[in-house]
Protein backbone atom coordinates (compact mmCIF):
# COMPACT_ATOMS: atom_id res chain seq x y z
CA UNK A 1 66.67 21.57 -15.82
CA UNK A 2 63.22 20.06 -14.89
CA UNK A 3 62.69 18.26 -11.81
CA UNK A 4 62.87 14.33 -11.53
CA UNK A 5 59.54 12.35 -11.15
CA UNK A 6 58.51 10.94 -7.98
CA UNK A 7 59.82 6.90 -8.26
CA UNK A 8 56.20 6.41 -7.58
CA UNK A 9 54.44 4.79 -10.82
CA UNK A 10 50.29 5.48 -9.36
CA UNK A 11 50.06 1.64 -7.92
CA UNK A 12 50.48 2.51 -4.41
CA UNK A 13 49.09 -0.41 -2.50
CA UNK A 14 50.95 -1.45 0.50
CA UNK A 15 52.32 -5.15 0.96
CA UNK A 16 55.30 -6.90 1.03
CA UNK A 17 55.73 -5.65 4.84
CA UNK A 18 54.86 -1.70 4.21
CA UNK A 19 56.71 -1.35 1.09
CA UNK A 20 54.12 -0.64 -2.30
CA UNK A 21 54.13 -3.11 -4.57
CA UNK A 22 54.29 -0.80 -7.39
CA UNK A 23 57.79 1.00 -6.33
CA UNK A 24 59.14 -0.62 -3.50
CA UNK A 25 58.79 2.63 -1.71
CA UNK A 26 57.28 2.64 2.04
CA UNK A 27 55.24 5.39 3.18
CA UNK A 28 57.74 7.23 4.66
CA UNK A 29 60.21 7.16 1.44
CA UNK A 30 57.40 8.88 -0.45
CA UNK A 31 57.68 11.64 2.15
CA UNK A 32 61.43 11.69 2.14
CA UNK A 33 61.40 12.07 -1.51
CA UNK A 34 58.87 14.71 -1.55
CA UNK A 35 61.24 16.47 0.37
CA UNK A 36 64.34 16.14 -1.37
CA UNK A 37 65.27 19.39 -3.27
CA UNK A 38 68.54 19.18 -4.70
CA UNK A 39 68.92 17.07 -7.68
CA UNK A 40 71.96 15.08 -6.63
CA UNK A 41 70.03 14.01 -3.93
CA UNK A 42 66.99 12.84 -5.25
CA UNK A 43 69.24 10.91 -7.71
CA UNK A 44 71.00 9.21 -5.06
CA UNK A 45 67.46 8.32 -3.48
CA UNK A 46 66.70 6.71 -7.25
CA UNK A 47 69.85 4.73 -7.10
CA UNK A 48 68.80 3.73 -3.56
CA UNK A 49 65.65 2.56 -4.72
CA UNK A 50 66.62 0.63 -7.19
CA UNK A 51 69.03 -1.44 -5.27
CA UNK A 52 66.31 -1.99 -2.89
CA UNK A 53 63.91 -3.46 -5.43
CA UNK A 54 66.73 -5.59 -6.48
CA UNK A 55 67.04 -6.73 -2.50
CA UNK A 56 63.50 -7.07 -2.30
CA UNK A 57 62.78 -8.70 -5.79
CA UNK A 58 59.71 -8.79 -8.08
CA UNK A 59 60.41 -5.16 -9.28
CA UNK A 60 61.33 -5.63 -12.45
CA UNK A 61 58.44 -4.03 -14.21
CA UNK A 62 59.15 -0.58 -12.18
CA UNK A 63 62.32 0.40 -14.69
CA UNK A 64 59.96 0.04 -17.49
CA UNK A 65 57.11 2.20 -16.13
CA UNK A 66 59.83 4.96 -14.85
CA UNK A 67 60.88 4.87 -17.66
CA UNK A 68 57.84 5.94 -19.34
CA UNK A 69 57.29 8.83 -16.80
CA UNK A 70 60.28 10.32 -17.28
CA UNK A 71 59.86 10.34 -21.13
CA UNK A 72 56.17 11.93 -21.44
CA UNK A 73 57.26 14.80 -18.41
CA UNK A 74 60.63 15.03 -20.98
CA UNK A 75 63.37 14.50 -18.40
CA UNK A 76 66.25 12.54 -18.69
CA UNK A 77 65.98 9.27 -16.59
CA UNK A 78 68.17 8.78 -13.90
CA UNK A 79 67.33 5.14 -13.36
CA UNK A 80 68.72 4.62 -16.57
C-alpha cells in the first residue's frame, strides 16, 4: 500500500496566525505529520485537518488540489 501525501499542496506561506494559507497546516503540524508512520494515523491527522480548515474557513480549494496529489502519486485519497 503506498504511503499518503503530505496534506501540504507546495503554497506554504504563513498567515492567518501561523497556519499556511495553502493547507491550514502550522509549522509544527508539518512536523507532526512527517512523523506519523502508521497509516491509520496519518488518516486521522487528514480528517483532523480538514475539520480545521472548515473551522478556520477559506480552504475550500485545498480538497481539490489534494485531490490531485493523491491521483498523479496513485493513492487512494483519504480526504475523500
Amino acid at each position: 500500500m503506498s504511503k499518503i501525501p503530505s496534506p501540504c499542496i507546495d503554497v506554504c506561506k504563513f498567515r492567518r496566525e501561523g497556519h499556511c494559507i495553502g493547507c491550514s497546516m502550522t509549522k509544527a503540524q508539518k512536523s507532526l505529520f512527517k512523523g506519523l508512520k502508521k497509516r491509520k494515523h496519518q488518516e486521522g491527522f487528514i480528517d483532523f485537518l480538514v475539520n480545521q480548515q472548515a473551522a478556520l474557513g477559506r480552504y475550500s480549494h485545498w480538497r481539490a488540489a489534494y485531490a490531485r496529489k493523491c491521483a498523479k502519486k496513485g493513492v487512494r485519497n483519504p480526504a475523500a
